[in-house]
C-alpha atoms as a PDB file:
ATOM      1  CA  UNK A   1      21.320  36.374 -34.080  1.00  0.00           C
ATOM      2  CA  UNK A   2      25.276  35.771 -33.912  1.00  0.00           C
ATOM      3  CA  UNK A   3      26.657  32.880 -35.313  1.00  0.00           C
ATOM      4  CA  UNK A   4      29.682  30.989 -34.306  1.00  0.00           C
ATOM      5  CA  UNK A   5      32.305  32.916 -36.060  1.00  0.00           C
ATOM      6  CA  UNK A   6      31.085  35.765 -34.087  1.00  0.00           C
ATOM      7  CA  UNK A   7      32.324  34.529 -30.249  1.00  0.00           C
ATOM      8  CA  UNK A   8      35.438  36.287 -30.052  1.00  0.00           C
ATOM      9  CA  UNK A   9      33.994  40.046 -31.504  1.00  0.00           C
ATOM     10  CA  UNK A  10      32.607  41.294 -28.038  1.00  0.00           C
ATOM     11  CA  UNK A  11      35.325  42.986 -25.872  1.00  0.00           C
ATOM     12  CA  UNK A  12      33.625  41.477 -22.653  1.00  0.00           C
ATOM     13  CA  UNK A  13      33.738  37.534 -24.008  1.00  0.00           C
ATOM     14  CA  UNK A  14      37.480  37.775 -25.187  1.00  0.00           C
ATOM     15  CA  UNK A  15      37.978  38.991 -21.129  1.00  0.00           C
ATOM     16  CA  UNK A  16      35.637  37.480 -19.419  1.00  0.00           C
ATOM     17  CA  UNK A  17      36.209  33.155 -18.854  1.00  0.00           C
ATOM     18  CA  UNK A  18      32.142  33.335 -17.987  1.00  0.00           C
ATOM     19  CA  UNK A  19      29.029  35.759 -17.622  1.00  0.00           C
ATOM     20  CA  UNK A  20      26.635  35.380 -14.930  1.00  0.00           C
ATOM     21  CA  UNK A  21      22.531  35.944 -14.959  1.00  0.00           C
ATOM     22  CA  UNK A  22      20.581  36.759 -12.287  1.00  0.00           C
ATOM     23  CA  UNK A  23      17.200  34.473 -11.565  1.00  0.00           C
ATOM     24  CA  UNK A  24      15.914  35.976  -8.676  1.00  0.00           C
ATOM     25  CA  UNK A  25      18.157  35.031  -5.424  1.00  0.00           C
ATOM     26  CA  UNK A  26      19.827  32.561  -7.782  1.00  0.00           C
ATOM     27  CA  UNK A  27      22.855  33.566 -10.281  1.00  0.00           C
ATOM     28  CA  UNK A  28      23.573  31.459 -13.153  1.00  0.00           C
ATOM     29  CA  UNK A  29      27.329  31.173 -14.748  1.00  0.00           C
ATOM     30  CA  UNK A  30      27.624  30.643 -18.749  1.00  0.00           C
ATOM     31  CA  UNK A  31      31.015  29.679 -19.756  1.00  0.00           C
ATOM     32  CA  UNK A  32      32.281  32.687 -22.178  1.00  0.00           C
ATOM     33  CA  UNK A  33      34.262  29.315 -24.154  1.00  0.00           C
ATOM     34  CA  UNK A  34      31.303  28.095 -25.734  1.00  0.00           C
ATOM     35  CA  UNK A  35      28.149  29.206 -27.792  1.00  0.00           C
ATOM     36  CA  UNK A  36      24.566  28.953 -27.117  1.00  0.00           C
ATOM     37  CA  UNK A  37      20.700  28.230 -28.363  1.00  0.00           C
ATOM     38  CA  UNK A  38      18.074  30.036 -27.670  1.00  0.00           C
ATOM     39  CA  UNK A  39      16.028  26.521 -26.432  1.00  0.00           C
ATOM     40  CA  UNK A  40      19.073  27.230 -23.470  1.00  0.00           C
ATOM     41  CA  UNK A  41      21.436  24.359 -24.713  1.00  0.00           C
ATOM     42  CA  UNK A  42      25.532  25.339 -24.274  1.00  0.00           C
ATOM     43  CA  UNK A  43      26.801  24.708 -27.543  1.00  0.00           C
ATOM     44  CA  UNK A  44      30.670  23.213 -27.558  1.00  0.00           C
ATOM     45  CA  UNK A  45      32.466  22.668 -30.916  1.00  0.00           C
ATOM     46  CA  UNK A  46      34.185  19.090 -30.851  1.00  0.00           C
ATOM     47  CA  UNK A  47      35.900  18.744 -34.163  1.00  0.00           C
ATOM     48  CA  UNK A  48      34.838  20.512 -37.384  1.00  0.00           C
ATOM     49  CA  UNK A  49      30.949  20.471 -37.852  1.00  0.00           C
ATOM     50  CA  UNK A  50      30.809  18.217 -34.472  1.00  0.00           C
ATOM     51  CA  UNK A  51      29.256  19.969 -31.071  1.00  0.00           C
ATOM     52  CA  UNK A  52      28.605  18.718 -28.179  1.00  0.00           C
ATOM     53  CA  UNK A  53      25.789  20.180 -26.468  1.00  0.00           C
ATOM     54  CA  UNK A  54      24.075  20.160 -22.675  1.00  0.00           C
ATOM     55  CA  UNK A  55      21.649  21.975 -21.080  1.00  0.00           C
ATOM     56  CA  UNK A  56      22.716  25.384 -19.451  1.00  0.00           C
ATOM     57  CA  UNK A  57      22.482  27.104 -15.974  1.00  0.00           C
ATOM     58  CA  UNK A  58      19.517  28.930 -16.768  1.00  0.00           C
ATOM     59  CA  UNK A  59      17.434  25.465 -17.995  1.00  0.00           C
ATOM     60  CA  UNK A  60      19.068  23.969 -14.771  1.00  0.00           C
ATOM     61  CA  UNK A  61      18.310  26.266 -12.236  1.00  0.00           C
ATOM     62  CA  UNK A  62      14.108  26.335 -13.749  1.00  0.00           C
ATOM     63  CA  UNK A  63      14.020  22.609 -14.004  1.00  0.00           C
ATOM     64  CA  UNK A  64      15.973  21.859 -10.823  1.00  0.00           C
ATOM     65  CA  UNK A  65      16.474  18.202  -9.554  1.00  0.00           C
ATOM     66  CA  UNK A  66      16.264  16.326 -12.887  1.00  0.00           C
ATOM     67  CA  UNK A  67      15.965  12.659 -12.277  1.00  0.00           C
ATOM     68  CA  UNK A  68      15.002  11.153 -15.369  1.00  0.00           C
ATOM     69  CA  UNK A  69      15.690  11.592 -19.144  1.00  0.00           C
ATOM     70  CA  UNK A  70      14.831   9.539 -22.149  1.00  0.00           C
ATOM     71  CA  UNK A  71      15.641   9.545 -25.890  1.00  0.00           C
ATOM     72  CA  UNK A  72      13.353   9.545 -28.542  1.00  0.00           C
ATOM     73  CA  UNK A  73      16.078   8.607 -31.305  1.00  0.00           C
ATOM     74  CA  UNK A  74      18.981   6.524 -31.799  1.00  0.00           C
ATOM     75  CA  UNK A  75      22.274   7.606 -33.187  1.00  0.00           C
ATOM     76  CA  UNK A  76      23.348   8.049 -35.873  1.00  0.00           C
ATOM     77  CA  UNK A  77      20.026   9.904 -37.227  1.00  0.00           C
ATOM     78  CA  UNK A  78      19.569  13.100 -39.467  1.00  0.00           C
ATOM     79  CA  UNK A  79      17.623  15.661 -37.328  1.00  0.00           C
ATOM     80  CA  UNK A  80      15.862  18.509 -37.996  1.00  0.00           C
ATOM     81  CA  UNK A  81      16.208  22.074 -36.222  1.00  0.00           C
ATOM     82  CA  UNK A  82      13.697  21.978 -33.231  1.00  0.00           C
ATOM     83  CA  UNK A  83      12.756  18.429 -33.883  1.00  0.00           C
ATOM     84  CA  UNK A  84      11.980  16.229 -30.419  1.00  0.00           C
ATOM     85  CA  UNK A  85      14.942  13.669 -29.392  1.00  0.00           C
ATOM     86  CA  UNK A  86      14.179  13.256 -26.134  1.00  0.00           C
ATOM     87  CA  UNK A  87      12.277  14.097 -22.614  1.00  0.00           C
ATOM     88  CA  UNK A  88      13.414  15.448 -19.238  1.00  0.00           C
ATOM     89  CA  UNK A  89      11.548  15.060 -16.053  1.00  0.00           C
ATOM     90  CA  UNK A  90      12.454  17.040 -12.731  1.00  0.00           C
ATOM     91  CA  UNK A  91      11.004  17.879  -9.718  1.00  0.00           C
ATOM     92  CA  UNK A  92       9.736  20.960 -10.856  1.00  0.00           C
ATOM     93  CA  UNK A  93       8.284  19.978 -14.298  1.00  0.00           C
ATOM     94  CA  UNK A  94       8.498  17.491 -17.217  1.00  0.00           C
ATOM     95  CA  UNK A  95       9.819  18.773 -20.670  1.00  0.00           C
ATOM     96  CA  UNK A  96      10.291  17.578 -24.036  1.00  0.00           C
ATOM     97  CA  UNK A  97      13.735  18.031 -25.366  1.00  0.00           C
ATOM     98  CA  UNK A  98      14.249  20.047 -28.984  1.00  0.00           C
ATOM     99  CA  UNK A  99      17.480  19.492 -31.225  1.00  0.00           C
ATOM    100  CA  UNK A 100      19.161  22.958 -30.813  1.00  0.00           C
ATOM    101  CA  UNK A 101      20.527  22.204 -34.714  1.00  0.00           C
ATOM    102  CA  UNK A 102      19.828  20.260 -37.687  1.00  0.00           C
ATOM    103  CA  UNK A 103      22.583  17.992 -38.821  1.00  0.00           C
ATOM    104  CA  UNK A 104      23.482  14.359 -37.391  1.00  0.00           C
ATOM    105  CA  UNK A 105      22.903  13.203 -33.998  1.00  0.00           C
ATOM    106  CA  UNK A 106      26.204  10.784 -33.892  1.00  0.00           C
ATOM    107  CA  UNK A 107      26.305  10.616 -29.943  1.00  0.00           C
ATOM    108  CA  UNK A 108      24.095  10.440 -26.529  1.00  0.00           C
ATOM    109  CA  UNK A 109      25.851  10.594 -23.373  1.00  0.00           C
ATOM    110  CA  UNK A 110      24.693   7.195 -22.089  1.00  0.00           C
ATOM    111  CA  UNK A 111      26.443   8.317 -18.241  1.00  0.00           C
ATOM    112  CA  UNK A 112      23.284  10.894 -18.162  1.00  0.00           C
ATOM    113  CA  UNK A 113      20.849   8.641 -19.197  1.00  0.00           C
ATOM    114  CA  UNK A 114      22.337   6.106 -16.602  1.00  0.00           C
ATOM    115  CA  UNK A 115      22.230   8.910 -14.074  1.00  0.00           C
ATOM    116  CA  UNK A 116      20.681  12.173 -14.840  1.00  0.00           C
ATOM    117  CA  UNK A 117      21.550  14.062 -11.743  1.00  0.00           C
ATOM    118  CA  UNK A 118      25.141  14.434 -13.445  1.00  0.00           C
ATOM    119  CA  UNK A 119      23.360  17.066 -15.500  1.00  0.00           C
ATOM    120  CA  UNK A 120      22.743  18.653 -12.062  1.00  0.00           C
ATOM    121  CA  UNK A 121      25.978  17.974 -11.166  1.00  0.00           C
ATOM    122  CA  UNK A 122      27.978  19.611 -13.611  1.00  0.00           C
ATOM    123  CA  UNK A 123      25.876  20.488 -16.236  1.00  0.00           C
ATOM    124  CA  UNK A 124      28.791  22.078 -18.231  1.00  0.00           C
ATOM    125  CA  UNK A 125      31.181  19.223 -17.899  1.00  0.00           C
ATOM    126  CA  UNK A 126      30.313  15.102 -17.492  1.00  0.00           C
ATOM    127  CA  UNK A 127      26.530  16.493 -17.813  1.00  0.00           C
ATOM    128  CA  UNK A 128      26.577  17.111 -21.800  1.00  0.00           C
ATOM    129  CA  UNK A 129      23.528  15.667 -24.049  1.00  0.00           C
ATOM    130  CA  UNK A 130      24.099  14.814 -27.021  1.00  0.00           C
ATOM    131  CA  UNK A 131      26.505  15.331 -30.094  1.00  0.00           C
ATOM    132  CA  UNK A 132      25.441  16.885 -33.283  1.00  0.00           C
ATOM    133  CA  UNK A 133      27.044  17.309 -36.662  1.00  0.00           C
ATOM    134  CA  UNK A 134      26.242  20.175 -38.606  1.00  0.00           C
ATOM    135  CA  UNK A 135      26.415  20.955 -42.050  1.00  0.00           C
ATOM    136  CA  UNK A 136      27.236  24.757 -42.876  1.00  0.00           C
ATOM    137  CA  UNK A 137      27.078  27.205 -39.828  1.00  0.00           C
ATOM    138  CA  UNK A 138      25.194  26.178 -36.921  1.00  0.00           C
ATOM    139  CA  UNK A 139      23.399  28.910 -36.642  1.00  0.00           C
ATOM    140  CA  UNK A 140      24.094  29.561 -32.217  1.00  0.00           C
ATOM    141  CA  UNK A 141      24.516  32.858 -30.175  1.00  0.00           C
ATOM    142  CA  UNK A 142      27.727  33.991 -29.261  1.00  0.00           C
ATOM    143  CA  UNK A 143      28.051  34.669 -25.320  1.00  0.00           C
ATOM    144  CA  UNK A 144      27.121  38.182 -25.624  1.00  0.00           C
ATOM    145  CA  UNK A 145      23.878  37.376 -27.635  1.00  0.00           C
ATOM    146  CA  UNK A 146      22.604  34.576 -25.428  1.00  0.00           C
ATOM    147  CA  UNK A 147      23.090  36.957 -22.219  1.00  0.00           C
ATOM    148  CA  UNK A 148      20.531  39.225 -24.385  1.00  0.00           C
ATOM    149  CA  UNK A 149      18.262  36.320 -24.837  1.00  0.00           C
ATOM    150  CA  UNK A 150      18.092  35.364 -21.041  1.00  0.00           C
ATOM    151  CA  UNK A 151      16.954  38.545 -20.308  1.00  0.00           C
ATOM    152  CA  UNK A 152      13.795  38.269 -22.736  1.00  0.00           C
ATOM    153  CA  UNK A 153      13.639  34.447 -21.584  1.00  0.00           C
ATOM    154  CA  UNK A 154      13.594  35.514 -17.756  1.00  0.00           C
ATOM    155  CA  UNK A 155      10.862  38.202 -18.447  1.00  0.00           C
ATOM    156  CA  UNK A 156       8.587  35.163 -19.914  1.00  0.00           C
ATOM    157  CA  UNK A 157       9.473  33.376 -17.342  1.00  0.00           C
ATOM    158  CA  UNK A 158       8.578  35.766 -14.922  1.00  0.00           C
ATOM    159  CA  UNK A 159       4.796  36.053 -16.421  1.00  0.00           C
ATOM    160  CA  UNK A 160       4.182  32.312 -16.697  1.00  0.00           C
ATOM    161  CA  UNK A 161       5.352  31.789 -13.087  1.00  0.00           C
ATOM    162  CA  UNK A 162       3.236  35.113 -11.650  1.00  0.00           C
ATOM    163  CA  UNK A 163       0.081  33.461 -14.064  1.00  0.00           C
ATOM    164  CA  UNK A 164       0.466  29.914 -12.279  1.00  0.00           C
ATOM    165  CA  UNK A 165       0.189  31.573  -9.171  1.00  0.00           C
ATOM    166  CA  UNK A 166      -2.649  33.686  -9.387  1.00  0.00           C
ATOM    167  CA  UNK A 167      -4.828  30.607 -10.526  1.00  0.00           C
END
């Protein structure tokens, strides 16, 4: 696993402005600007220990159509890594929704919980979660790293879907 200070070491992510993923007919664009989590959260660093985090293409494009999202905490609370904040609901499935970090949830973005097609929308701009303060290093992939992790991810993927079908 990378962390943070690693984003700029790979050749292709100091050239490259994003990296794309193939999901079957579908491609997915990751900005190359930002980190990642393997629960498929973008990672953007704020200020400091501050990042602002959404969900990326990849959890998109598997979810599709979300229309409703609710919070299970309030800022500001002390969170732990993988603890539940919230739920998602789409047309394709419901899903809780992990903290990618442990630190301080300071922030929601009340526009997506108004309207949660904007993560749809633009799910790298106007479409961000929450904001987290960290203490230390985060702990999140580089570019590079989370392109790795998609490919494991898709594989999975790839099973469960096949098993759901065969029942």
């Amino acid at each position: 696993m990378s962390d943070h200070d690693d984003l700029g070491s790979s050749p292709d992510s100091e050239l490259e402005a994003s990296f794309s993923f193939a999901m079957g007919e579908f491609t997915a664009e990751f900005p190359c600007d930002r980190c990642y989590a393997t629960n498929h959260m973008w990672a953007s660093q704020i200020s400091g220990n501050r990042w602002r985090f959404g969900l990326t293409a990849y959890a998109v494009r598997l979810l599709q159509d979300i229309y409703f999202l609710e919070w299970e905490v309030d800022p500001p609370v002390q969170i732990a890594l993988r603890a539940q904040i919230g739920s998602i609901e789409s047309k394709k499935a419901e899903s809780d929704l992990y903290s990618p970090v442990a630190g301080s949830l300071v922030a929601i973005n009340e526009a997506t919980l108004q309207d949660p097609s904007l993560i749809n929308a633009d799910t790298y701009g106007d479409g961000w979660l929450v904001e987290i303060e960290t203490v230390g290093q985060p702990g999140l992939l580089a570019p590079d790293a989370y392109a790795a992790h998609l490919v494991e991810a898709w594989a999975v993927a790839q099973r469960t879907i096949k098993g759901q079908a065969n029942h």
